[in-house]
C-alpha atoms as a PDB file:
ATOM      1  CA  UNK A   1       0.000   0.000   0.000  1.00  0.00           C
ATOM      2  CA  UNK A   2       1.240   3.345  -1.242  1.00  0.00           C
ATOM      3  CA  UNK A   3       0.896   5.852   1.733  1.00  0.00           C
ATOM      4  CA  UNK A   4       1.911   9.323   2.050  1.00  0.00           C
ATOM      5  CA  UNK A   5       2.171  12.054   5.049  1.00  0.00           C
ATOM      6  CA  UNK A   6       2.034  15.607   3.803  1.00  0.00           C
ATOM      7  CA  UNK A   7       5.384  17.196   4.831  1.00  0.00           C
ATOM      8  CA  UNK A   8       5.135  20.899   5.758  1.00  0.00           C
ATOM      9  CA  UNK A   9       6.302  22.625   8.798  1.00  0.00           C
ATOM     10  CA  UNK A  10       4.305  21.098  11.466  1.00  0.00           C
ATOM     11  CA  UNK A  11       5.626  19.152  14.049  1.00  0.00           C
ATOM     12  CA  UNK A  12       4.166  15.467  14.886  1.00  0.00           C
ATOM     13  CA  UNK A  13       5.131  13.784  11.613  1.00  0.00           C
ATOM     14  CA  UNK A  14       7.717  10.870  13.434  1.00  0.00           C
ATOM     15  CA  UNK A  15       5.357   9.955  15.250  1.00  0.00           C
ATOM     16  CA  UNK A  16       2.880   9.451  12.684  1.00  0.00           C
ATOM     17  CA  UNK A  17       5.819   7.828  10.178  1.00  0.00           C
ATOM     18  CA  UNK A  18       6.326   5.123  13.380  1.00  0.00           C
ATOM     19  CA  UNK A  19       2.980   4.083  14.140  1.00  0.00           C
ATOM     20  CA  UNK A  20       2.678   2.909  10.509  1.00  0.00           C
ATOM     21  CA  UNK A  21       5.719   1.087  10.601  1.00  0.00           C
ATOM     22  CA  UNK A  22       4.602  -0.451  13.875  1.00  0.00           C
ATOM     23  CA  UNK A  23       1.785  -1.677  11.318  1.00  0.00           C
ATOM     24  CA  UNK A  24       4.329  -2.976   8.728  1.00  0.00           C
ATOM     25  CA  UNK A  25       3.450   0.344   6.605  1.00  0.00           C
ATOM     26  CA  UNK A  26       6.587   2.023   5.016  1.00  0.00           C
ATOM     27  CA  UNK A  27       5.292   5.611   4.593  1.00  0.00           C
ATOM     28  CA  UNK A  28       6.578   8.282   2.094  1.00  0.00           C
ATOM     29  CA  UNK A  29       7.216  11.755   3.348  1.00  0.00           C
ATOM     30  CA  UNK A  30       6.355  14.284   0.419  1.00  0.00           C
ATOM     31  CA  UNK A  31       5.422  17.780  -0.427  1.00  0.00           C
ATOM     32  CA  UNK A  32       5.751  16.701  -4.007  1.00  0.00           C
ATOM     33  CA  UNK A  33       1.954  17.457  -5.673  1.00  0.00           C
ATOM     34  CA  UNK A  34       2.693  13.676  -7.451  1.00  0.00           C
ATOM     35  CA  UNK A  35       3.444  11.781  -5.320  1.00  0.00           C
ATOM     36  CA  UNK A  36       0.611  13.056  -2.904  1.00  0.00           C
ATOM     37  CA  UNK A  37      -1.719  12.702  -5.979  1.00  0.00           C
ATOM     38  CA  UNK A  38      -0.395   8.860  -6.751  1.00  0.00           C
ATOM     39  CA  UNK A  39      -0.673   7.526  -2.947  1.00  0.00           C
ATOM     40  CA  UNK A  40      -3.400   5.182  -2.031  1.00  0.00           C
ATOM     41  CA  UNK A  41      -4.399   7.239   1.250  1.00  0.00           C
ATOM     42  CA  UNK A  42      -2.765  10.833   2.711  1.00  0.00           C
ATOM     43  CA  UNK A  43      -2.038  11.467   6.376  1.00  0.00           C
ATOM     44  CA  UNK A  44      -2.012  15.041   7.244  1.00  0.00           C
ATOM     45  CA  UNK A  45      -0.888  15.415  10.740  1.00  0.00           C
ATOM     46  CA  UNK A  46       0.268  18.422  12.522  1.00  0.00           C
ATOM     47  CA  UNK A  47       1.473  20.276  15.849  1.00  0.00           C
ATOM     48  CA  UNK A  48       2.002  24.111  15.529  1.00  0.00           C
ATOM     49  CA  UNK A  49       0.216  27.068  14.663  1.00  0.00           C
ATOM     50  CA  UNK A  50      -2.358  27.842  12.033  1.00  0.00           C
ATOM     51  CA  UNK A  51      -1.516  30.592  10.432  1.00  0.00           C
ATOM     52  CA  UNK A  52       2.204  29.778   9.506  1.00  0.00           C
ATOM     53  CA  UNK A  53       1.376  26.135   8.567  1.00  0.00           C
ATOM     54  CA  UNK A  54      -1.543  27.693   6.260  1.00  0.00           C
ATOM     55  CA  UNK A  55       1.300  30.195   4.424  1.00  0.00           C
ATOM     56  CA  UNK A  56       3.728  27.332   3.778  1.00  0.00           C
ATOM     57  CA  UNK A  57       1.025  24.957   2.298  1.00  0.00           C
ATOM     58  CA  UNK A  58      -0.133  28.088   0.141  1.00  0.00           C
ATOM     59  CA  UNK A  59       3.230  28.903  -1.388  1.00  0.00           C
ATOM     60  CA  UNK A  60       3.531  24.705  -2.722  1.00  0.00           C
ATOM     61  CA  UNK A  61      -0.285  25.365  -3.485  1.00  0.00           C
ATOM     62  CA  UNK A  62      -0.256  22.357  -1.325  1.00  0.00           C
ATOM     63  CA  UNK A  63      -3.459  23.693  -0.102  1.00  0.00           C
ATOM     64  CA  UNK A  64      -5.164  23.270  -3.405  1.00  0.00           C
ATOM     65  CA  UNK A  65      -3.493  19.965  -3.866  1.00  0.00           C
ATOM     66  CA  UNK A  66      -4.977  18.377  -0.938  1.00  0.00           C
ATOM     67  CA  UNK A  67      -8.423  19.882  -1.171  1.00  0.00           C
ATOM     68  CA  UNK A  68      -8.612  18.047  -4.856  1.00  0.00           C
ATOM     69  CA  UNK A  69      -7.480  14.275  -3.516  1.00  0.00           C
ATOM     70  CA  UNK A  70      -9.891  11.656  -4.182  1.00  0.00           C
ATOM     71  CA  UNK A  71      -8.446   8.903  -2.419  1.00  0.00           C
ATOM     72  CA  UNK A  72      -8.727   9.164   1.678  1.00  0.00           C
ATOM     73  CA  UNK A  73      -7.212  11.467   3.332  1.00  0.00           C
ATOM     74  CA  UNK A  74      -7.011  11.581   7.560  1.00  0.00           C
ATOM     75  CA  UNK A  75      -6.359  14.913   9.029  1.00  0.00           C
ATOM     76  CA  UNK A  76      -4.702  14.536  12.702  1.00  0.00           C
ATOM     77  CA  UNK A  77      -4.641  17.214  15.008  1.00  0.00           C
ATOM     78  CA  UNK A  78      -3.732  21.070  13.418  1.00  0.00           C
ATOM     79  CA  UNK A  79      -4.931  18.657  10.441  1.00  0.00           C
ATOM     80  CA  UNK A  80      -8.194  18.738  11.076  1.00  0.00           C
ATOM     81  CA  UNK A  81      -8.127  22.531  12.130  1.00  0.00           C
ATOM     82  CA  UNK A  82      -6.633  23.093   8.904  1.00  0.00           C
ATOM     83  CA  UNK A  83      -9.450  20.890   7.026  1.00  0.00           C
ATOM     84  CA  UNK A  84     -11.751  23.509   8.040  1.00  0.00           C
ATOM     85  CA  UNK A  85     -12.782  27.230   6.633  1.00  0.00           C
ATOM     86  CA  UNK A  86     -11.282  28.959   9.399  1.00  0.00           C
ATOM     87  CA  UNK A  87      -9.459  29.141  12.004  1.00  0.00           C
ATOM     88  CA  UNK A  88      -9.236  31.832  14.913  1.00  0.00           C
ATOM     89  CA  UNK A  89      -5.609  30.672  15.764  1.00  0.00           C
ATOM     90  CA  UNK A  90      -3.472  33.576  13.453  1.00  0.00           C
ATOM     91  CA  UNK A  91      -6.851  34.642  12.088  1.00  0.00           C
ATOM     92  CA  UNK A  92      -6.379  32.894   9.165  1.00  0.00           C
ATOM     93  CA  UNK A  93      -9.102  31.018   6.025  1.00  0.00           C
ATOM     94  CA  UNK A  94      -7.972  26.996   5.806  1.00  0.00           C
ATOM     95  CA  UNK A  95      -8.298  24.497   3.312  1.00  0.00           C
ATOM     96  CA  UNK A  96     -11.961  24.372   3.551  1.00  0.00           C
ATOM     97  CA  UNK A  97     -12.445  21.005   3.138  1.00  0.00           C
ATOM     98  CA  UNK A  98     -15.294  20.600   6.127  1.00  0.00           C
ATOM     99  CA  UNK A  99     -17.611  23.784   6.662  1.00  0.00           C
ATOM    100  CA  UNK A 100     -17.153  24.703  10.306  1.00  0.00           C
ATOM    101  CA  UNK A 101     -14.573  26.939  12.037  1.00  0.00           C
ATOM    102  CA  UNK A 102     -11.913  26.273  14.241  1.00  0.00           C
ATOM    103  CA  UNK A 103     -12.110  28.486  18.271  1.00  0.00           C
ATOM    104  CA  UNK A 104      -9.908  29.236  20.891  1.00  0.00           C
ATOM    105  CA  UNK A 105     -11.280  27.141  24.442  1.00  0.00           C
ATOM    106  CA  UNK A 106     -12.556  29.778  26.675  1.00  0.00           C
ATOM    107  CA  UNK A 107     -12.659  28.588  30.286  1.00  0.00           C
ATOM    108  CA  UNK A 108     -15.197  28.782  32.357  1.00  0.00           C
ATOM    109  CA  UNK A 109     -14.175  27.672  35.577  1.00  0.00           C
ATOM    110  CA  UNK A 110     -10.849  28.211  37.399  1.00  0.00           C
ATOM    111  CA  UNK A 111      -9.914  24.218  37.164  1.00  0.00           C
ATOM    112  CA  UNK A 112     -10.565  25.004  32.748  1.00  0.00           C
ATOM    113  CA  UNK A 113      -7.227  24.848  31.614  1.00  0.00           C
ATOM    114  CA  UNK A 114      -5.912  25.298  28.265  1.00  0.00           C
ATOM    115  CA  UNK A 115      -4.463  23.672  26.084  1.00  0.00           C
ATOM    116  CA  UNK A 116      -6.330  20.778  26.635  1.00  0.00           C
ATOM    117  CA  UNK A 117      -4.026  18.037  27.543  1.00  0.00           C
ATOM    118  CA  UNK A 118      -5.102  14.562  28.160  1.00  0.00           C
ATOM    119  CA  UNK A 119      -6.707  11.412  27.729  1.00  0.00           C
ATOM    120  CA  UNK A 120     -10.420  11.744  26.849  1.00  0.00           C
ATOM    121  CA  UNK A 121     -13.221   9.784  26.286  1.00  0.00           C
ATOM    122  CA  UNK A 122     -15.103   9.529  23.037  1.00  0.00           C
ATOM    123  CA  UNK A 123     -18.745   9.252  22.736  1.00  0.00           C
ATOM    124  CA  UNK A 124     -21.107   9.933  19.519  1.00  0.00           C
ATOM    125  CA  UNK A 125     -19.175   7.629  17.510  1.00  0.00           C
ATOM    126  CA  UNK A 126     -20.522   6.613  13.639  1.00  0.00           C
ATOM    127  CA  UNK A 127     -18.595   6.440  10.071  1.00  0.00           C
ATOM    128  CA  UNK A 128     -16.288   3.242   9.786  1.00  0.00           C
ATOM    129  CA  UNK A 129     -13.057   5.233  10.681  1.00  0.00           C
ATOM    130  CA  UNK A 130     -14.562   4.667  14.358  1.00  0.00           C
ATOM    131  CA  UNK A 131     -15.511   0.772  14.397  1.00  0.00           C
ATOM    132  CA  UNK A 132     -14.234  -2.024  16.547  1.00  0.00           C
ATOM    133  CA  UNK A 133     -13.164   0.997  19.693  1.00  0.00           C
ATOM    134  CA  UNK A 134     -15.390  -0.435  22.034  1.00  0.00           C
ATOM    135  CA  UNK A 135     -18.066   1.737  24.648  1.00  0.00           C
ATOM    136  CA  UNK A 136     -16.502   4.847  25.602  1.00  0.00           C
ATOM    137  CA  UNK A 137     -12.986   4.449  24.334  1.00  0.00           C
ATOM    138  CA  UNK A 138      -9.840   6.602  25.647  1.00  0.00           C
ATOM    139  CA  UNK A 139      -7.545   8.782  23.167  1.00  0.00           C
ATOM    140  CA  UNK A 140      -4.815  11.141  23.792  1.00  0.00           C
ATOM    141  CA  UNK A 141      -5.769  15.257  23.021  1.00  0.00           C
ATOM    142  CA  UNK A 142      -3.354  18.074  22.928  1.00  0.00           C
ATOM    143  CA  UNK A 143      -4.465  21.394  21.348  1.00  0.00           C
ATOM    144  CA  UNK A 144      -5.856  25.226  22.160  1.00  0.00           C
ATOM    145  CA  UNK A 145      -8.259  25.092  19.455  1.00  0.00           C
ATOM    146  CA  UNK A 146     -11.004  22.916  18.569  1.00  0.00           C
ATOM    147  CA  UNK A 147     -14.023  22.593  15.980  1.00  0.00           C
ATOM    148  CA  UNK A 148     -17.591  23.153  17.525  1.00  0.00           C
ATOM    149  CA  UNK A 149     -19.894  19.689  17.126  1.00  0.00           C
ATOM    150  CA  UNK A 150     -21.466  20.306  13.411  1.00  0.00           C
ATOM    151  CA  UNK A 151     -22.740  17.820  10.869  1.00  0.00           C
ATOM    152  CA  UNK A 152     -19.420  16.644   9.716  1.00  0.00           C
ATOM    153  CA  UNK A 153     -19.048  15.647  13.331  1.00  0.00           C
ATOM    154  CA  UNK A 154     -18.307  11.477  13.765  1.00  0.00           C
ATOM    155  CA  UNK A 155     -17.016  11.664  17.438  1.00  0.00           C
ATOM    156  CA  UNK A 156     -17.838  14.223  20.255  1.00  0.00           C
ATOM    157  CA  UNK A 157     -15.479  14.512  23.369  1.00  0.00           C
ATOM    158  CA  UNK A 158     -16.212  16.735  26.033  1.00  0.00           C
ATOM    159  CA  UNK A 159     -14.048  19.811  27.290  1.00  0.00           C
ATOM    160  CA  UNK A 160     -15.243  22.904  28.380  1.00  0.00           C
ATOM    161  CA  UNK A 161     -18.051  22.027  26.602  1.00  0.00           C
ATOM    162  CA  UNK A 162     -18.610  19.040  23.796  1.00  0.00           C
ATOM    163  CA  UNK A 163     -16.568  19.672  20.736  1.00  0.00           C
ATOM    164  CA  UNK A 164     -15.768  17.605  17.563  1.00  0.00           C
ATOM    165  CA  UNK A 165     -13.238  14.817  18.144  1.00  0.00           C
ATOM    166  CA  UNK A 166     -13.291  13.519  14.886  1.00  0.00           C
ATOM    167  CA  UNK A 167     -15.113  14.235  11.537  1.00  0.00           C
ATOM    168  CA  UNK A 168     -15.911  12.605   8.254  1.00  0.00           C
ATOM    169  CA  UNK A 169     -17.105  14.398   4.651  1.00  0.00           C
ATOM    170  CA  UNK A 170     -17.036  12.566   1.235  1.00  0.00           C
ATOM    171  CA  UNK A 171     -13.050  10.839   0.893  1.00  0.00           C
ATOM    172  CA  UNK A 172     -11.690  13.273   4.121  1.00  0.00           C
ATOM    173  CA  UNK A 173     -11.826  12.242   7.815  1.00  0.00           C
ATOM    174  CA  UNK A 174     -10.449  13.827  10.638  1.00  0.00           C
ATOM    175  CA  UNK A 175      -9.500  13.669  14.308  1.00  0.00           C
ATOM    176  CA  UNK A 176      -8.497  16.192  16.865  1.00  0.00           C
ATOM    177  CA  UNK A 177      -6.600  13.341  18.972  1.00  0.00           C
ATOM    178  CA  UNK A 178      -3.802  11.832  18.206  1.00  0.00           C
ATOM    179  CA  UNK A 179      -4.165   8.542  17.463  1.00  0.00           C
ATOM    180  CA  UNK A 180      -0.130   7.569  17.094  1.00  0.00           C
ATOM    181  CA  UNK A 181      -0.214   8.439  20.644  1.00  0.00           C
ATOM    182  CA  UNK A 182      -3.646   6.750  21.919  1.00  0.00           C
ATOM    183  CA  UNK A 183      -2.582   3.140  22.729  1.00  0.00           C
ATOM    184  CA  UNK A 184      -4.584   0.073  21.019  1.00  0.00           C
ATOM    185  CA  UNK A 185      -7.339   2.648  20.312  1.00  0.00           C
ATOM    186  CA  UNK A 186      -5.225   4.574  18.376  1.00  0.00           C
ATOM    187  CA  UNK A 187      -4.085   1.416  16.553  1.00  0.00           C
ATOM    188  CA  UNK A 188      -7.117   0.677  15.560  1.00  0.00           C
ATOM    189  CA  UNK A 189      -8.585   3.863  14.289  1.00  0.00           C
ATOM    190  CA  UNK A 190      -5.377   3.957  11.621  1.00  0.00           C
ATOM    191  CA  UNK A 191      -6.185   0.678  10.865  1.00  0.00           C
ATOM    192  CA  UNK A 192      -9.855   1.649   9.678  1.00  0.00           C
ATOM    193  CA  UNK A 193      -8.489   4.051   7.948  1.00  0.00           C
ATOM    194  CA  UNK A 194      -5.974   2.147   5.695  1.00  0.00           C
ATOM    195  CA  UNK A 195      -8.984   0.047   5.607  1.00  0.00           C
ATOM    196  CA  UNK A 196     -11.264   2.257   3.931  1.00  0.00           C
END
């Protein structure tokens, strides 16, 4: 299987690259609009900021490029901020792949901190990317930002108030979790995907 990771200036992309070779999955790390075009499936992970992410993926119209793939693609993390139209991190429009925009946490409470850091729960789950996980599975969350629950929406988790922790449209699925760092769970949900 011919797998690509979108290489830009985000952090995040090792560990990504090792748990698909935990899988037996030899990944290719590429900016190159070919190569990206000519894979089976595209990972788009990401750590970082919006804004500067968004301005290198524009120069390599990289931005374009991914919007147009037909073959699955799973945003992880900034990667699903950046599937969106918009984010409030930087200010800046995204890919605009899924119609909702991306929002700073605002705590409520004194014990609300942010980022969000953590293992959460999942609940909400449909779309195959989320099979076989089990009632109320655990995954790993780090980020500031985070899409509101919208239509797109294929796992809720609850911080502050319920967000979207993962979300599906036509060939692109996305989760705000990181699921290189979430254990068997994790495993799994990459599994689905180079499944799909």
């Amino acid at each position: 299987m011919n797998v690509a990771i979108v290489k830009y200036n985000a952090g995040n992309i090792y560990s990504v690259m090792n748990a698909l070779k935990r899988l037996g999955i030899s990944p290719l790390l590429t900016d190159s609009i070919d190569e990206l075009q000519r894979a089976d499936c595209v990972l788009f992970p990401g750590q970082g900021e919006a804004r500067g992410a968004m301005e290198y993926l524009k120069a390599r119209r990289l931005d374009e490029v991914i919007r147009d793939l037909r073959q699955p693609v799973l945003g992880i993390c900034v990667g699903q901020q950046l599937l969106c139209r918009h984010s409030e991190e930087g200010d800046v429009d995204c890919i605009g792949v899924f119609d909702a925009d991306v929002v700073r946490f605002q705590p409520k409470r004194h014990e609300d901190k942010v980022p969000c850091m953590g293992w959460q729960n999942l609940g909400g789950l449909k779309s195959p990317l989320m099979q076989g996980l089990g009632t109320e599975p655990y995954v790993y969350f780090v980020h500031s930002y985070y899409v509101p629950v919208c239509k797109e929406t294929i796992a809720v988790a609850d911080y502050i108030q319920p967000y979207s922790a993962a979300m599906h449209k036509d060939n692109f699925y996305a989760c705000q979790f990181h699921p290189e760092k979430s254990g068997k769970v994790g495993e799994q949900i990459i599994k689905n995907f180079l499944a799909l």
